[in-house]
N, C-alpha and C. Protein backbone atom coordinates (compact mmCIF):
# COMPACT_ATOMS: atom_id res chain seq x y z
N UNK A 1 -108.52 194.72 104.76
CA UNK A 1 -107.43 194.99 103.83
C UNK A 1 -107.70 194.23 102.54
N UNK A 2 -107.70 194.70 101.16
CA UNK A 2 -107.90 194.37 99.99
C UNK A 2 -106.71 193.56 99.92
N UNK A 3 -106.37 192.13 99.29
CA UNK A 3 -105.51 191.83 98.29
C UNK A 3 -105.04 191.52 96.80
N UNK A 4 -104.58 191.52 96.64
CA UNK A 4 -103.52 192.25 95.09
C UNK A 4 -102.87 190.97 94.90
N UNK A 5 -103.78 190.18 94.01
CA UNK A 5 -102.49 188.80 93.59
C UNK A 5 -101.84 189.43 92.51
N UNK A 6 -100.50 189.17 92.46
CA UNK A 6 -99.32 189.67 91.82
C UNK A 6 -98.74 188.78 91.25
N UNK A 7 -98.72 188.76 90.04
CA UNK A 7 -97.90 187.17 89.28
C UNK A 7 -96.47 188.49 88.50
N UNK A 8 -95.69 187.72 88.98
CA UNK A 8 -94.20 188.65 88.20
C UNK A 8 -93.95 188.10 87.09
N UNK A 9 -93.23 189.18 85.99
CA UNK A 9 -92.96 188.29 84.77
C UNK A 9 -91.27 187.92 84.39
N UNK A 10 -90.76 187.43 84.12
CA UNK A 10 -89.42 186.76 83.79
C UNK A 10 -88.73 188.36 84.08
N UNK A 11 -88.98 189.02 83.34
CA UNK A 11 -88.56 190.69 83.08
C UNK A 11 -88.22 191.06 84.53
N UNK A 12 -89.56 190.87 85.73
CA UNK A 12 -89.35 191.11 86.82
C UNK A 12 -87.94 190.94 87.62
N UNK A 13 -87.76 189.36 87.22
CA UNK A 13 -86.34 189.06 88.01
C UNK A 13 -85.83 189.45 89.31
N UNK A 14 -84.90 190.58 89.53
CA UNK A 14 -84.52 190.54 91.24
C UNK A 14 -85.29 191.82 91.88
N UNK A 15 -86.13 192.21 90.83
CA UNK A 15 -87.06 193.37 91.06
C UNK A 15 -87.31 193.23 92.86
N UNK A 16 -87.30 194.62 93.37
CA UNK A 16 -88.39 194.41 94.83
C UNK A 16 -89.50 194.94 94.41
N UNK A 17 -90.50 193.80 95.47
CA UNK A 17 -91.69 193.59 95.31
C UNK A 17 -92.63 195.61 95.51
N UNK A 18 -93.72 195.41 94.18
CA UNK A 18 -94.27 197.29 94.49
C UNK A 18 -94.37 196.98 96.41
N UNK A 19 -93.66 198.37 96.53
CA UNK A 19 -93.93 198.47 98.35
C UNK A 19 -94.26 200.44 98.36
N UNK A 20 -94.73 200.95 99.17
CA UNK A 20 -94.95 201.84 99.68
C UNK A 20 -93.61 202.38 100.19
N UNK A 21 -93.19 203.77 99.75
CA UNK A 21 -92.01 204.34 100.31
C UNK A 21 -92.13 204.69 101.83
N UNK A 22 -93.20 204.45 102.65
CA UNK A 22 -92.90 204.80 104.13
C UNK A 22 -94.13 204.11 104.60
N UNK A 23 -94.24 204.18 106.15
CA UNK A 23 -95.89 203.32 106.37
C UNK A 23 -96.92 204.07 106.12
N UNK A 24 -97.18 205.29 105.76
CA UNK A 24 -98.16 206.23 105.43
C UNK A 24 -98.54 206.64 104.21
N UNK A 25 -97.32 205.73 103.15
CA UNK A 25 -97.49 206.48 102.18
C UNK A 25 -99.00 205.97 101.35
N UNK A 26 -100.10 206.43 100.58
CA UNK A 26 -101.03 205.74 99.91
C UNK A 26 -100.59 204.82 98.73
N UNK A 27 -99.63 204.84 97.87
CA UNK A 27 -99.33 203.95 97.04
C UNK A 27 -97.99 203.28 97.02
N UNK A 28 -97.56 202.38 96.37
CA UNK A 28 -96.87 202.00 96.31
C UNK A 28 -95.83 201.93 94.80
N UNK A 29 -94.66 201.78 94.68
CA UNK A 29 -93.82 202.08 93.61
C UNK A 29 -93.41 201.06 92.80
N UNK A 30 -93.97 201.38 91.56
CA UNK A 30 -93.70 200.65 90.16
C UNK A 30 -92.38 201.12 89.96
N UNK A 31 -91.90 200.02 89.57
CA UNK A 31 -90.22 199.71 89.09
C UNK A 31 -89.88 199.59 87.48
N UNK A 32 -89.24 200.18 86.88
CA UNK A 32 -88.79 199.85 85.56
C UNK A 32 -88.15 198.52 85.33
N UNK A 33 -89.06 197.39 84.98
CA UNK A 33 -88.22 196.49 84.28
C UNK A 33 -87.72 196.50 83.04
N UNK A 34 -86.59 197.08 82.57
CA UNK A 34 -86.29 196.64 81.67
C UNK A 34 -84.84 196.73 81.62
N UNK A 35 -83.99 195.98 80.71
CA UNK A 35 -82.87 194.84 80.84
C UNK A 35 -81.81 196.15 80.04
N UNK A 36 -82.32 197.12 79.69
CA UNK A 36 -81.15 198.09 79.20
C UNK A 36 -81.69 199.93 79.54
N UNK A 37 -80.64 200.80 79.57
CA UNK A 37 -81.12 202.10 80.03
C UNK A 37 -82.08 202.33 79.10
N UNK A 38 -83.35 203.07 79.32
CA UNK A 38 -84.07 203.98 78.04
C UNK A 38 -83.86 205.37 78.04
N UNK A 39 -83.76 206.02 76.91
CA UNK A 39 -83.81 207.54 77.01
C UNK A 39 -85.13 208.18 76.36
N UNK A 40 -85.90 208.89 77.54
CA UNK A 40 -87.03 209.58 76.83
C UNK A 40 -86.60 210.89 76.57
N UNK A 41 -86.69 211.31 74.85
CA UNK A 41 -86.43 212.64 74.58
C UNK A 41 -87.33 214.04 75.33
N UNK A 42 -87.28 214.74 75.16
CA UNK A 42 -88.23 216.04 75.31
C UNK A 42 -89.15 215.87 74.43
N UNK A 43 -90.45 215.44 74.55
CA UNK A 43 -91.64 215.91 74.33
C UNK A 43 -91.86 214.76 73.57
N UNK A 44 -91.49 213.69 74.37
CA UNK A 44 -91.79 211.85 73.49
C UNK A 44 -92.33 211.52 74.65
N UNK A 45 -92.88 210.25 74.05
CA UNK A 45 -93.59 209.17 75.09
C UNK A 45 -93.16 207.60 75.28
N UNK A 46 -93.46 207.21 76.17
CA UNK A 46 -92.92 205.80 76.28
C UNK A 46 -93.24 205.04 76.91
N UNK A 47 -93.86 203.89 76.65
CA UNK A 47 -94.72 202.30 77.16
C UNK A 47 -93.06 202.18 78.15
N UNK A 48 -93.56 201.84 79.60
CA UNK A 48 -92.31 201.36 80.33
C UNK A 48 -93.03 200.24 80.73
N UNK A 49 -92.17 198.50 81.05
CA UNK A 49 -92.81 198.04 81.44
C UNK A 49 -92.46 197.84 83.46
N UNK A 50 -93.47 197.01 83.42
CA UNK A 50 -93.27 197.26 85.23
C UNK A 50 -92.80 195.84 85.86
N UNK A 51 -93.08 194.45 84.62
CA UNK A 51 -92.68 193.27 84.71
C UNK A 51 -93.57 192.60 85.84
N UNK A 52 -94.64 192.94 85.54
CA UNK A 52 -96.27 192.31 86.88
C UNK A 52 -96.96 192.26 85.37
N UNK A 53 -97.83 191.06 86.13
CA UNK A 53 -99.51 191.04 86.41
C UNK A 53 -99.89 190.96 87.37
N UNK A 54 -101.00 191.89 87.53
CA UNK A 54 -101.62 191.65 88.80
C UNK A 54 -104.00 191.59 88.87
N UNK A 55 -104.08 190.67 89.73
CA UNK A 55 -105.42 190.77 89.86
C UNK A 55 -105.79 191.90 90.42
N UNK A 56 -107.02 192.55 90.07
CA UNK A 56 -107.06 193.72 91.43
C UNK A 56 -108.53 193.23 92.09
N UNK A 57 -108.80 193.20 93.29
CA UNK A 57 -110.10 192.71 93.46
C UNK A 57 -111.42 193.53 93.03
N UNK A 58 -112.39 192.83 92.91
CA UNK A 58 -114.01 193.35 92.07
C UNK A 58 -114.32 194.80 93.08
N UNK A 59 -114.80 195.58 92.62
CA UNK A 59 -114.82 196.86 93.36
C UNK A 59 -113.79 198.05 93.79
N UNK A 60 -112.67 197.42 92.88
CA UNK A 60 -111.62 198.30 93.01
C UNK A 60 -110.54 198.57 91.72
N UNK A 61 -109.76 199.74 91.56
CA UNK A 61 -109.26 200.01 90.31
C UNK A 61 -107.90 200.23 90.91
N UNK A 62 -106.51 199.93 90.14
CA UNK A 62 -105.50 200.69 90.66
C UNK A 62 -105.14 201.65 90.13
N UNK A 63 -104.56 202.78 90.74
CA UNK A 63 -104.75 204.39 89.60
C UNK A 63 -103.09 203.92 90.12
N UNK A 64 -102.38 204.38 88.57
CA UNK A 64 -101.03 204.63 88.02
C UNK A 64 -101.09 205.87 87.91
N UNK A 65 -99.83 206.47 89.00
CA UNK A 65 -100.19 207.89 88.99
C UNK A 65 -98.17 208.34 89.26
N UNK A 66 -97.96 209.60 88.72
CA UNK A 66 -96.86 209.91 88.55
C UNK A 66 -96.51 210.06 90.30
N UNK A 67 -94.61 210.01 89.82
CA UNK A 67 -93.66 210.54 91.10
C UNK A 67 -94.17 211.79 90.99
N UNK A 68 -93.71 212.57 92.25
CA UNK A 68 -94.08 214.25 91.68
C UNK A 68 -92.28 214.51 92.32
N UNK A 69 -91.22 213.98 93.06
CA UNK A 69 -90.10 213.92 92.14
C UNK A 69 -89.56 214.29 90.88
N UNK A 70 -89.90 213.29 90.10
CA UNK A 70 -89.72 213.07 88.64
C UNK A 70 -90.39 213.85 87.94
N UNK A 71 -91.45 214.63 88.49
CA UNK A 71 -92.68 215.43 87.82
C UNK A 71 -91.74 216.90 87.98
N UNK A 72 -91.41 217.24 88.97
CA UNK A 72 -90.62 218.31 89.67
C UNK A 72 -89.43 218.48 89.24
N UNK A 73 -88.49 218.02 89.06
CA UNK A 73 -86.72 217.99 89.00
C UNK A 73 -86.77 217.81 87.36
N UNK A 74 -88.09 217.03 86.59
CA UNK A 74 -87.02 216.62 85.26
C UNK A 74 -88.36 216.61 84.65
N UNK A 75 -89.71 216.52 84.72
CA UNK A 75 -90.61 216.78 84.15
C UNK A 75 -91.08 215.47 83.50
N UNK A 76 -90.78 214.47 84.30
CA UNK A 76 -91.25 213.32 83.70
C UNK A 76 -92.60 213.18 84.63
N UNK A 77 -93.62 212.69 83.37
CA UNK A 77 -95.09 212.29 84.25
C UNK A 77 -95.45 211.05 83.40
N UNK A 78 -96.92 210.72 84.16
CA UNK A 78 -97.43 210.03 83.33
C UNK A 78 -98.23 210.42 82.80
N UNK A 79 -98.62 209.61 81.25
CA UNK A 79 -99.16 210.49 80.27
C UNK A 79 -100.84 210.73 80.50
N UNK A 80 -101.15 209.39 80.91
CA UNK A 80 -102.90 209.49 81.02
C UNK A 80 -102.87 209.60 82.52
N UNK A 81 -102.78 210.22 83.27
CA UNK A 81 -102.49 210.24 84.56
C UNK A 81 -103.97 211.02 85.02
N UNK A 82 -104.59 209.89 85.42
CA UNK A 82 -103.98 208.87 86.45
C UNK A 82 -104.31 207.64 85.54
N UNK A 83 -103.76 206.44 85.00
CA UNK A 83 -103.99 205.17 83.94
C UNK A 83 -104.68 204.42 85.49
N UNK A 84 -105.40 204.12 84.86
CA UNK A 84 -106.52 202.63 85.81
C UNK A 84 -106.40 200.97 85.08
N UNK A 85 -106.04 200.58 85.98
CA UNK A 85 -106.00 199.05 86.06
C UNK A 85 -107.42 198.80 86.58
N UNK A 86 -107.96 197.86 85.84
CA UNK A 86 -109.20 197.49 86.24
C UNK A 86 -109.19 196.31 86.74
N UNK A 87 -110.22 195.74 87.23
CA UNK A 87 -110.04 194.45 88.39
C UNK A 87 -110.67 193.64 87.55
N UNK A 88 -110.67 193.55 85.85
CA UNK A 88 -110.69 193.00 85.01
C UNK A 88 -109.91 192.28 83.87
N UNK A 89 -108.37 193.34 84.51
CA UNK A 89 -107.30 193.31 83.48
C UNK A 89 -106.39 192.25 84.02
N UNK A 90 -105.67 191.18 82.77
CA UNK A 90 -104.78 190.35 83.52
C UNK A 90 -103.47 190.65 82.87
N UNK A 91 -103.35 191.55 81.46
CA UNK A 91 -102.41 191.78 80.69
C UNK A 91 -100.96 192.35 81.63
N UNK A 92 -99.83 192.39 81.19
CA UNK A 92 -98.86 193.26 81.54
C UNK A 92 -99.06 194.35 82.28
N UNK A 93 -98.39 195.12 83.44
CA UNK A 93 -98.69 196.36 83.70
C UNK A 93 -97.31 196.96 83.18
N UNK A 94 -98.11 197.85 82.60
CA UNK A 94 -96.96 199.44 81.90
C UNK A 94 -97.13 200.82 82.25
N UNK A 95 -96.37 201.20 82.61
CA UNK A 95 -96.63 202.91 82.64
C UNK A 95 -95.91 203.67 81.05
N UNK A 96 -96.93 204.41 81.22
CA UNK A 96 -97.21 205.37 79.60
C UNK A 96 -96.15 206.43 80.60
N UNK A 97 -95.21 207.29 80.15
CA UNK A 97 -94.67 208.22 80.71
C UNK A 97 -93.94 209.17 79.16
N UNK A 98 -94.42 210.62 80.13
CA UNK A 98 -93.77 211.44 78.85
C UNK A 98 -92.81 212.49 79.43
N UNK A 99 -92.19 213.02 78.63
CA UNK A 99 -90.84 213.78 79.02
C UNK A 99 -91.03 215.08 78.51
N UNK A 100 -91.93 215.70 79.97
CA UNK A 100 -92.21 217.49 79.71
C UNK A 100 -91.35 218.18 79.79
N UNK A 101 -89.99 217.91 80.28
CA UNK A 101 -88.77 218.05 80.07
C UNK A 101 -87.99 219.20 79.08
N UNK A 102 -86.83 219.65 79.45
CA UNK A 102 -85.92 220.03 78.27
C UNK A 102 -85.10 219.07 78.01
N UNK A 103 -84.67 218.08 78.71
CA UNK A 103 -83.49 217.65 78.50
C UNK A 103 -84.01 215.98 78.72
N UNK A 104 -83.26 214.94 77.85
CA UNK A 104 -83.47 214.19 77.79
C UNK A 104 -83.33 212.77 78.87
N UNK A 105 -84.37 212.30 79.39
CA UNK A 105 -84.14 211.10 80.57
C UNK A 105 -83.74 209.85 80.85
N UNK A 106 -82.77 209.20 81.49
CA UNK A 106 -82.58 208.31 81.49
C UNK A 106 -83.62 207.32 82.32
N UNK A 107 -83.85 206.40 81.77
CA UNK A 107 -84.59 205.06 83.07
C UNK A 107 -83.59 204.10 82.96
N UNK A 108 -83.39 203.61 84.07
CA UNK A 108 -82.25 202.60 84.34
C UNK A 108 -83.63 201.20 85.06
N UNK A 109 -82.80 200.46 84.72
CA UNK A 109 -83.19 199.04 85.31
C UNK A 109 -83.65 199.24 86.72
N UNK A 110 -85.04 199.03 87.36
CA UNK A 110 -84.98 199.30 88.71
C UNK A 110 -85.12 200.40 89.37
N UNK A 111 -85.79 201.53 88.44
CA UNK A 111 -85.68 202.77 88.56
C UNK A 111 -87.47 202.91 89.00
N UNK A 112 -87.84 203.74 90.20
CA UNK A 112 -89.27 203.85 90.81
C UNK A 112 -89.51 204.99 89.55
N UNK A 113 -90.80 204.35 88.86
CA UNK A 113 -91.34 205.04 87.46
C UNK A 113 -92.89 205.90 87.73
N UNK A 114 -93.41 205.40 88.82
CA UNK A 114 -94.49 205.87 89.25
C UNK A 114 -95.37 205.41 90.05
N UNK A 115 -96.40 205.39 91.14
CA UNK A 115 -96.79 204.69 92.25
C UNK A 115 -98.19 204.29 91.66
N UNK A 116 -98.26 203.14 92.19
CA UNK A 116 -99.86 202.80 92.02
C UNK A 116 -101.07 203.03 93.24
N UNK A 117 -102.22 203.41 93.18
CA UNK A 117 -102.65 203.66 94.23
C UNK A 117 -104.07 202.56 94.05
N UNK A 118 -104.53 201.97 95.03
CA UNK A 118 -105.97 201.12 95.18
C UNK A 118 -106.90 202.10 95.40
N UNK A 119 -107.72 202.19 94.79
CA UNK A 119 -109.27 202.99 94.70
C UNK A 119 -110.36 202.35 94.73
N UNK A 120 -110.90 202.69 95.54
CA UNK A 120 -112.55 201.63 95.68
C UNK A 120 -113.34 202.31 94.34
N UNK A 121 -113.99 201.93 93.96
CA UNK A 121 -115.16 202.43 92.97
C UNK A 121 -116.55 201.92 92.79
N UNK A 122 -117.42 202.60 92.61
CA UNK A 122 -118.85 202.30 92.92
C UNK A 122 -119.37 202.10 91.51
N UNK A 123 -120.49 201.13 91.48
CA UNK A 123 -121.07 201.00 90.24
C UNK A 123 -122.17 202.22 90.24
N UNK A 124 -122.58 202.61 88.60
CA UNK A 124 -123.12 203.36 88.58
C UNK A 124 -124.54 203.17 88.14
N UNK A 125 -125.78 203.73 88.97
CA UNK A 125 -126.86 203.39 88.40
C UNK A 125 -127.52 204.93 88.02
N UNK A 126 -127.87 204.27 86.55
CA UNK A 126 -128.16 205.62 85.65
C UNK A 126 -129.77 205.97 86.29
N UNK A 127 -130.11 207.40 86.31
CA UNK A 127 -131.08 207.93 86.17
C UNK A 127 -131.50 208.81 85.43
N UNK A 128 -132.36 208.65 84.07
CA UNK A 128 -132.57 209.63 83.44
C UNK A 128 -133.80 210.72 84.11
N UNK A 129 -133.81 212.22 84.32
CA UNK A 129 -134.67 212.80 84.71
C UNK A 129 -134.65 214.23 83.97
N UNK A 130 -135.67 214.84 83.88
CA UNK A 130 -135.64 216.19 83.04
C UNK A 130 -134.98 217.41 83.55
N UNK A 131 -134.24 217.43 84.61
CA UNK A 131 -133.79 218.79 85.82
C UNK A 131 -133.43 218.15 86.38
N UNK A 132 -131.97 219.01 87.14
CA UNK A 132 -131.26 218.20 88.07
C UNK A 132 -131.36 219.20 89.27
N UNK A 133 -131.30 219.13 90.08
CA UNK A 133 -130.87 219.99 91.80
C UNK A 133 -130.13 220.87 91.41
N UNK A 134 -130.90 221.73 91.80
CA UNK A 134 -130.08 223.22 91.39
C UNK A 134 -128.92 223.39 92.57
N UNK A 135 -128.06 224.25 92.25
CA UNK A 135 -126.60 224.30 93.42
C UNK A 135 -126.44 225.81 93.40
N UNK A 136 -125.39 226.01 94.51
CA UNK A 136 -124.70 227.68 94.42
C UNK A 136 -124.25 227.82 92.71
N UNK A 137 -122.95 226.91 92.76
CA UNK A 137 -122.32 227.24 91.35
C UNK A 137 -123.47 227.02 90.17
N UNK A 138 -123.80 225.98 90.05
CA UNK A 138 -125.17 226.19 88.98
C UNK A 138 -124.23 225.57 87.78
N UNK A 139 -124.13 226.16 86.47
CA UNK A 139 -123.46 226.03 85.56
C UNK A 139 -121.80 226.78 85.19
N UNK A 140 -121.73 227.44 86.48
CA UNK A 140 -120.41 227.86 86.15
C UNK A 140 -118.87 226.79 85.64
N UNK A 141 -118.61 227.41 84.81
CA UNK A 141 -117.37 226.45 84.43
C UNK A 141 -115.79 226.83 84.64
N UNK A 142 -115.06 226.37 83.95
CA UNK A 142 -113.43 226.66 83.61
C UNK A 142 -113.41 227.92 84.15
N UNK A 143 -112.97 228.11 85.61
CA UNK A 143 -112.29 229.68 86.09
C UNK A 143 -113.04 230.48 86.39
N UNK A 144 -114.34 229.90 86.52
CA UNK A 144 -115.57 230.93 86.94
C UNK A 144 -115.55 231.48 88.05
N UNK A 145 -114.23 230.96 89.37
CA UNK A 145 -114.41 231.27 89.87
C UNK A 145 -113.28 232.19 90.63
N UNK A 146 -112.88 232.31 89.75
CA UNK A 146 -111.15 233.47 89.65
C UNK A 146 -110.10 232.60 90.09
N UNK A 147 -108.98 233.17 90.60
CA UNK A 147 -108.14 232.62 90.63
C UNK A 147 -107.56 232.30 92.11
């Protein structure tokens, strides 16, 4: 099991700790810290903060990835989705979230904004070569392959 040192920030306060909504679930839920409601309009964006720092260990990234809730009912996502925390970063964690929405959203204090998930990741070692392994698809792209 990987661990996740977690330093909370003042903002955090009576926050509960990110937990997983069930024992199966893969990520766990980022909380809106912040100390008054926000309203994201239709078709705005918005730095939320989550009131953490956290370490992530060497070989691993955490992907910030939307509710699909919130994605579903009201059209809130996140914007760079999936945002990666690197096991380099010690800054604030924030979720970027935008409002695909018609109608405008409230975030309340304490409100689950989007789950984080742990991802292993491999370093990459480059090989330059003149031809690559040919495949079925080959060069097919965008929809090549109907619908």
């Amino acid at each position: 099991m990987a661990k996740i040192l977690f330093k909370p920030l003042p903002s955090f306060g009576d926050l509960p700790l990110p937990e997983p909504a069930t024992s199966q679930s893969a990520g766990v839920d980022l909380r809106a810290a912040v100390d008054d409601s926000v309203t994201i309009a239709p078709g705005r964006t918005i730095l939320i903060p989550a009131g953490i720092r956290v370490a992530i260990p060497p070989g691993f990234e955490w992907q910030i990835r939307p509710r699909s809730g919130l994605a579903l009912k009201h059209g809130i996502t996140v914007l760079n989705s999936p945002g990666t925390i690197d096991s380099d970063y010690r800054g604030p964690v924030g979720v970027i979230l935008i409002n695909h929405g018609v109608d405008p959203f409230v975030i309340k204090r304490g409100d689950r904004i989007a789950q984080a998930v742990l991802v292993a990741v491999e370093p990459v070692d480059w090989e330059i070569v003149t031809e690559l392994p040919e495949t079925e698809r080959g060069e097919g792209g965008f929809g090549h392959t109907g619908t």
